[in-house]
Protein backbone atom coordinates (compact mmCIF):
# COMPACT_ATOMS: atom_id res chain seq x y z
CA UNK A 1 96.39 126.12 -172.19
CA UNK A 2 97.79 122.32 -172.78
CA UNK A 3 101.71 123.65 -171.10
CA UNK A 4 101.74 123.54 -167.42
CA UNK A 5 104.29 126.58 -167.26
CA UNK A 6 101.48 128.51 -168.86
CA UNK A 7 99.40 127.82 -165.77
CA UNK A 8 102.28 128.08 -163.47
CA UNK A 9 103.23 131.58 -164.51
CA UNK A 10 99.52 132.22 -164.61
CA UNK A 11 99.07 132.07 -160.82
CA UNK A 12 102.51 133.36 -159.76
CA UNK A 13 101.53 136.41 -158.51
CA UNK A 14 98.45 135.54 -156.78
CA UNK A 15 97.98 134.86 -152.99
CA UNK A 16 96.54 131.98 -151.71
CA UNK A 17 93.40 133.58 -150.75
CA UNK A 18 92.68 134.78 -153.67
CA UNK A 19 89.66 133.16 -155.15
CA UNK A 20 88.59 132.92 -159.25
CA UNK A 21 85.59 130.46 -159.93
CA UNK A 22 84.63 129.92 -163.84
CA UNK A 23 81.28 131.03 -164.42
CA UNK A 24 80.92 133.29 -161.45
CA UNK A 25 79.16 130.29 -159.47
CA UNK A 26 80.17 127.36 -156.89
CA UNK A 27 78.52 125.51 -154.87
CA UNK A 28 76.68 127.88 -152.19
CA UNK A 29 75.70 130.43 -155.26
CA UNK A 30 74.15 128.39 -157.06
CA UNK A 31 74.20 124.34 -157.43
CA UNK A 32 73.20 122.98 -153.69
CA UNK A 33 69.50 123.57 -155.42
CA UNK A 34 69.06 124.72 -159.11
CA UNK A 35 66.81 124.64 -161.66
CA UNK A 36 67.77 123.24 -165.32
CA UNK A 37 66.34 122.85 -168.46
CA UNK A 38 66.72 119.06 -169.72
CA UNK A 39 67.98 118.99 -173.06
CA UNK A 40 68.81 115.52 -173.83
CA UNK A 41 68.87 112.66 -171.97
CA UNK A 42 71.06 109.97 -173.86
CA UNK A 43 69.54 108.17 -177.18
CA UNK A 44 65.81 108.55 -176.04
CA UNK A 45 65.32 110.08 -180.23
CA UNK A 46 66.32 107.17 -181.88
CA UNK A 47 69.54 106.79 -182.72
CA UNK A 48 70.83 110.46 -182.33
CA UNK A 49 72.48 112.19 -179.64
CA UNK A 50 71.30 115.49 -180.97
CA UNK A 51 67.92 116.64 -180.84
CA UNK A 52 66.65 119.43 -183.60
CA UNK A 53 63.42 120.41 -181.11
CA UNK A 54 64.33 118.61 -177.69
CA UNK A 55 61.28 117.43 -176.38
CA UNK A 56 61.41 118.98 -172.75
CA UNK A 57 63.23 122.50 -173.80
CA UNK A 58 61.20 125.02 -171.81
CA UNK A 59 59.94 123.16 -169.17
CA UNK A 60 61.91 124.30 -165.65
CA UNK A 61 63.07 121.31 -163.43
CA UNK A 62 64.41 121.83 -159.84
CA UNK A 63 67.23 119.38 -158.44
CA UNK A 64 70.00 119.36 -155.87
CA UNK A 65 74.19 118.78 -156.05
CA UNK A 66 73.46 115.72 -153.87
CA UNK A 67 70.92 114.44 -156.66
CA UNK A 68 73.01 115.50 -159.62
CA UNK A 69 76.00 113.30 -158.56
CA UNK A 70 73.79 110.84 -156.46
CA UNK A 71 75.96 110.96 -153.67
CA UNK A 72 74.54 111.07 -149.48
CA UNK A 73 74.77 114.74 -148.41
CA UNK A 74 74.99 114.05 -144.45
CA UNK A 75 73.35 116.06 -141.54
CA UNK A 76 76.22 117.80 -140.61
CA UNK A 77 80.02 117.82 -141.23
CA UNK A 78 80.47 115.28 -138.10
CA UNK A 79 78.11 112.53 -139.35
CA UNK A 80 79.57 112.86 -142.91
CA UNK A 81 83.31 112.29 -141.04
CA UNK A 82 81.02 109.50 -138.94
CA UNK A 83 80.58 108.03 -142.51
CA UNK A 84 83.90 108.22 -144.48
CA UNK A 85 85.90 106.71 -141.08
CA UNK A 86 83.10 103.71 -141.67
CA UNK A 87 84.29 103.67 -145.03
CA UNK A 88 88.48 103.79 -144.18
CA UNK A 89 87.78 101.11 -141.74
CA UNK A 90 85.22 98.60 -143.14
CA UNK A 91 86.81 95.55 -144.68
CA UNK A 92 84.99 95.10 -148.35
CA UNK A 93 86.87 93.92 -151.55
CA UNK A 94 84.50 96.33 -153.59
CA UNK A 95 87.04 99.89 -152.80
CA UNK A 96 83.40 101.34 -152.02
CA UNK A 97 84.06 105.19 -151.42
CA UNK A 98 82.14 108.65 -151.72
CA UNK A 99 85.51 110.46 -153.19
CA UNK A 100 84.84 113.54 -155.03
CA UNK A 101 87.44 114.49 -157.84
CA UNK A 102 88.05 117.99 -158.51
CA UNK A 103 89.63 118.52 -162.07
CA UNK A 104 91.57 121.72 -162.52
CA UNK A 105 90.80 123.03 -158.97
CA UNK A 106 92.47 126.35 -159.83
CA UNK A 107 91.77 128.35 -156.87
CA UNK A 108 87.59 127.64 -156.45
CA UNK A 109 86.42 127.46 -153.10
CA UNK A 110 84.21 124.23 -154.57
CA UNK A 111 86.21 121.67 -152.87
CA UNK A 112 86.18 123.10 -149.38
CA UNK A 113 82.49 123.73 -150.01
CA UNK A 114 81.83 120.06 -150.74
CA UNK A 115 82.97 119.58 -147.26
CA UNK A 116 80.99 121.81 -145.63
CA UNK A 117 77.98 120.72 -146.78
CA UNK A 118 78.48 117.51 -144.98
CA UNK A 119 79.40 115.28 -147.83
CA UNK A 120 81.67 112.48 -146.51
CA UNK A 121 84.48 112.69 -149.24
CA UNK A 122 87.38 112.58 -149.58
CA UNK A 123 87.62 115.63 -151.92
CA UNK A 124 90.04 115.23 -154.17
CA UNK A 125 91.63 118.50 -155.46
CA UNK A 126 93.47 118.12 -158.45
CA UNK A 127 95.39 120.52 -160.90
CA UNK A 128 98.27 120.38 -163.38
CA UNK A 129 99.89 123.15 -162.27
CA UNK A 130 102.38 122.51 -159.12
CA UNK A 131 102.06 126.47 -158.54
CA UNK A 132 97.81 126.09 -157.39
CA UNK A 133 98.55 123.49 -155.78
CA UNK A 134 101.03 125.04 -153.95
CA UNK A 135 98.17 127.62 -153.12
CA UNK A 136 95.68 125.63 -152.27
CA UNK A 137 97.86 123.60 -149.59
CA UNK A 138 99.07 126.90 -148.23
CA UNK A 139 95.03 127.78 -147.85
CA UNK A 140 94.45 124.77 -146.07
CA UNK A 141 97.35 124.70 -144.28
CA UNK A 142 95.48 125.06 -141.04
CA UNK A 143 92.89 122.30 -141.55
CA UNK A 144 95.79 120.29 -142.90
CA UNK A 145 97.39 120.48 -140.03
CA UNK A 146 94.45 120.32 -136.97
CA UNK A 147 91.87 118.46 -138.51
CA UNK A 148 91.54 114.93 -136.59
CA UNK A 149 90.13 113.44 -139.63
CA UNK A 150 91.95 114.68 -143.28
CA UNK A 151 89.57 114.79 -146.31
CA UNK A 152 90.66 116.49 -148.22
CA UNK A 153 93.50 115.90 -150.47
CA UNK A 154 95.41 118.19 -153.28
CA UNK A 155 97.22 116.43 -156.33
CA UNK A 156 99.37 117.65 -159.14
CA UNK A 157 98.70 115.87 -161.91
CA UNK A 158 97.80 115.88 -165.95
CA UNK A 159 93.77 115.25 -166.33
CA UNK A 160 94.75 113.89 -169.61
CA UNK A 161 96.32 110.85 -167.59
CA UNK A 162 95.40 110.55 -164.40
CA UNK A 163 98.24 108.30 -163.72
CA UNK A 164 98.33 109.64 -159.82
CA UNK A 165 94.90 107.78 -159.27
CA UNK A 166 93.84 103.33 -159.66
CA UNK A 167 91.79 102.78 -162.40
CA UNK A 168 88.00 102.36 -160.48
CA UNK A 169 88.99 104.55 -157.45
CA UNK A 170 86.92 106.99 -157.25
CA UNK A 171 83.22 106.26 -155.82
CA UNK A 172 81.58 109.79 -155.71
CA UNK A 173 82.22 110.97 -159.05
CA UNK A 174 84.15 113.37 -160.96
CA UNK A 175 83.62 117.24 -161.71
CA UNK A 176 85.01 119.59 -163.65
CA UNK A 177 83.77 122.89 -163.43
CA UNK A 178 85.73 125.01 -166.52
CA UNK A 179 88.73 123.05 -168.22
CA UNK A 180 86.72 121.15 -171.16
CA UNK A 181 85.50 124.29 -171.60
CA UNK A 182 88.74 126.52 -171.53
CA UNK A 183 90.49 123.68 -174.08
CA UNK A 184 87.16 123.46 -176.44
CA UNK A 185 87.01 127.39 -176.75
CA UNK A 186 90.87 127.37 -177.32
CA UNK A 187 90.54 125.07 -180.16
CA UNK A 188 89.88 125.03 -183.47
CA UNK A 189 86.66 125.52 -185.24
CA UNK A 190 84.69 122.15 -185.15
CA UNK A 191 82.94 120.94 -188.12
CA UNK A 192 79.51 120.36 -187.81
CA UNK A 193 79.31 116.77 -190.29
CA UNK A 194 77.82 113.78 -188.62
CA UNK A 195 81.33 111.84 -189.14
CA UNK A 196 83.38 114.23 -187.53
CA UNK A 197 86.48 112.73 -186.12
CA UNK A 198 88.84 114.50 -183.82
CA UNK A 199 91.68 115.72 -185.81
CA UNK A 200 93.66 118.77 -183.51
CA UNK A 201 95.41 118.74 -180.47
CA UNK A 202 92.56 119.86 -178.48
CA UNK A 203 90.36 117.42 -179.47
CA UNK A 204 92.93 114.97 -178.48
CA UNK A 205 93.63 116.56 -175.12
CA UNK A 206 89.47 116.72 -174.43
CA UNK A 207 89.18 113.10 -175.96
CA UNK A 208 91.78 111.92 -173.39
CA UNK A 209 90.44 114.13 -170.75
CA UNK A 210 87.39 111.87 -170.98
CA UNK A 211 88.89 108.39 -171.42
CA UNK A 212 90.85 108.99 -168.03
CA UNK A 213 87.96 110.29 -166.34
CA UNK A 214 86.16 107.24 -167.67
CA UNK A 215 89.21 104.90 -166.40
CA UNK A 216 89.47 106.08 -162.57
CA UNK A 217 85.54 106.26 -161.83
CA UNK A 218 83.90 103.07 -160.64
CA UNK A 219 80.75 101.64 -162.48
CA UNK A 220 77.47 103.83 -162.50
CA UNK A 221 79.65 107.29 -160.90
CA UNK A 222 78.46 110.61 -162.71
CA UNK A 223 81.59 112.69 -164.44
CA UNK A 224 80.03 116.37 -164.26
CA UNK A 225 81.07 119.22 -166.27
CA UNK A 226 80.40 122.68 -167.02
CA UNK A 227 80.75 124.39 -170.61
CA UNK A 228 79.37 127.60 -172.37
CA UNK A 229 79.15 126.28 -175.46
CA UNK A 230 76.25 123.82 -176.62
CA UNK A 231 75.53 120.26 -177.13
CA UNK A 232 76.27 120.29 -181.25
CA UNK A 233 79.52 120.89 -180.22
CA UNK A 234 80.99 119.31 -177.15
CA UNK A 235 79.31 115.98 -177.74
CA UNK A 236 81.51 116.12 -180.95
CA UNK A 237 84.77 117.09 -178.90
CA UNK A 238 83.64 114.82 -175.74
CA UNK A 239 82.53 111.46 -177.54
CA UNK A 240 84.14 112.25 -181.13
CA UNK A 241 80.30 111.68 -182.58
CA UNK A 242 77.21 112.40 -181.82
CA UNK A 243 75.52 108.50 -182.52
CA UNK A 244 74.29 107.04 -179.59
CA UNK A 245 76.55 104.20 -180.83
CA UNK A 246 77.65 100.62 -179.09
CA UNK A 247 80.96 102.36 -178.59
CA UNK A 248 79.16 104.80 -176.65
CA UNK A 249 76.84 102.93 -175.00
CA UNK A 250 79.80 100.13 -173.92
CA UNK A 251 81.49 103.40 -171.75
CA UNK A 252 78.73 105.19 -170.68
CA UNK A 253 75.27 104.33 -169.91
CA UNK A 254 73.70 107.74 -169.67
CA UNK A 255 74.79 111.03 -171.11
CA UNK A 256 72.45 114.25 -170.16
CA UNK A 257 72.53 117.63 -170.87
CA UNK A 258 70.86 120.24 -168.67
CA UNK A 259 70.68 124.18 -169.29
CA UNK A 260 71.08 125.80 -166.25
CA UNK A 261 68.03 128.56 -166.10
CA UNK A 262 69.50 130.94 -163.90
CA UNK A 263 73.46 131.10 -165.06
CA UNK A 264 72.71 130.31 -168.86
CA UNK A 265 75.70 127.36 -168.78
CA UNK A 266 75.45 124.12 -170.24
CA UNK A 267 75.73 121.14 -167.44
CA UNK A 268 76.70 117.56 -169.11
CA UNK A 269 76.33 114.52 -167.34
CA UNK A 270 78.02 110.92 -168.10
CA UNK A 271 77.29 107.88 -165.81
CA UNK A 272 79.96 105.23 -166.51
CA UNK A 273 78.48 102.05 -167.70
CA UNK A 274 78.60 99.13 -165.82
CA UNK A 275 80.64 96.21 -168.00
CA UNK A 276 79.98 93.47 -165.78
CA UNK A 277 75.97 93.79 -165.33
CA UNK A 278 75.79 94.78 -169.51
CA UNK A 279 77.95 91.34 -169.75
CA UNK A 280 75.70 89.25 -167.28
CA UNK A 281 72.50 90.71 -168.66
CA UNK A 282 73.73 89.66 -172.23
CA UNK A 283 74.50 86.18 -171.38
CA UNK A 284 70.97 86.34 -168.99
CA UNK A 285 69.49 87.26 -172.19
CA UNK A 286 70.78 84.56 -174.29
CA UNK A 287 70.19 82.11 -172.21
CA UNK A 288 66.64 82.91 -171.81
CA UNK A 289 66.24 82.85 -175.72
CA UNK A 290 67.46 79.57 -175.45
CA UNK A 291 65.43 78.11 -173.28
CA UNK A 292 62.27 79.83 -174.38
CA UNK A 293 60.14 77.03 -175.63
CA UNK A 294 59.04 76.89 -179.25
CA UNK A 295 55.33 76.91 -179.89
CA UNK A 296 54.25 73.65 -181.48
CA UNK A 297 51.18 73.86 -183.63
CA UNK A 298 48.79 71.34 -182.31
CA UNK A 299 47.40 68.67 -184.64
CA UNK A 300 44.09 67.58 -184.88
């Protein structure tokens, strides 16, 4: 699963129309509204990630895709292309964007779907193998071609680099809808001691997976992912602990897990912390304990 060639040779034979999406969901079947489960929501139990009887298990919540990545989801497809020309065209210093980053693509019908539902984009498709990609653009050759306004674009690159994409250029958010999943059920068996540290290649690969996520999204952008597997685990393989620690905390302000009620899959969500505002509200905070006047007893 880490060799590109394995990938390549996988989807060799298939036809460009041909359509496999992990979990046997996208985006129509299943995420533009969905109920969930909240499992944890980051170190709300003092200290720990993981939660022995999470406080919320059994109670049924109802949200949308638009919610979940806290993105616009436009009127129609024409206002959403209304939107991203605004965004192309306005002169800011800030790279503000709604892009969408697909990791491993494969051949899902989630990008194109993104589109459809009128967000403004642009999607970013992205796999490491040159022979999807290859696919995909052969799809799309049509819109590729005849569409007035392009937004959609298809990458081959490594997820465990990223080296195709700036470091804070992506304004929508990330989503990966299978590969942490594919690499953590391909890996090792994962010890289950607080200390853990990543010691195998997978761990690596996921660990790296995560750090160039981390590096390409701007501050306060969701990465979203998918996994069978729970919590106990992937927080392990994801963060290499499961402390909500100052290492942590300094990359990502929020981590929440959701149980999907009605495809039994775990949904994680990490919002990227914000350096700058931690950094200003730090200094804000010293300086306020510094010029917070000392009570003086009176004397009599």
């Amino acid at each position: 699963y880490h060799n590109p060639d394995y990938w390549d040779s996988v989807y060799k034979n298939m036809d460009s129309e041909e359509v496999y999406e992990w979990g046997g969901f996208d985006l129509h079947s299943g995420l533009r509204q969905f109920r969930y489960e909240n499992l944890l929501h980051h170190g709300d139990n003092g200290g720990l990630l993981l939660q022995e009887h999470p406080p919320e298990e059994g109670v049924v919540h109802t949200t949308t895709f638009a919610e979940l990545m806290n993105i616009p989801q436009y009127s129609n497809p024409e206002e959403a292309i209304v939107r991203y020309d605004e965004l192309q065209t306005s002169n800011n210093n800030n790279n503000s964007n709604e892009s969408l980053l697909v990791l491993g693509c494969g051949t899902s019908k989630f990008g194109e779907q993104l589109l459809m539902d009128s967000f403004a984009g642009p999607v970013l498709q992205l796999d490491v193998s040159s022979k999807v990609i290859h696919l995909m653009t052969q799809r799309y050759q049509k819109y590729l071609q005849e569409a007035s306004v392009k937004r959609m674009e298809f990458i081959v690159d490594d997820a465990r680099g990223l080296t195709s994409l700036s470091p804070e250029s992506v304004g929508g958010g990330v989503l990966d809808k299978g590969l942490i999943d594919v690499l953590h059920c391909s890996a090792d068996v994962i010890s289950m001691e607080d200390d853990y540290e990543n010691n195998n290649k997978s761990d690596y690969d996921i660990g790296d997976i995560v750090d160039s996520v981390h590096k390409v999204l701007q501050p306060s952008r969701p990465f979203v992912f998918f996994s069978n597997s729970g919590y106990e685990y992937i927080l392990r393989r994801t963060l290499g602990s499961v402390e909500w620690n100052r290492e942590v905390r300094q990359k990502w302000m929020n981590i929440q897990v959701m149980k999907l009620v009605d495809f039994d899959v775990y949904l994680y969500r990490f919002v990227k912390a914000d350096a700058e505002a931690d950094a200003a509200a730090e200094v804000a905070a010293g300086r306020n304990h510094i010029l917070k006047p000392s009570k003086k007893r009176r004397r009599h």
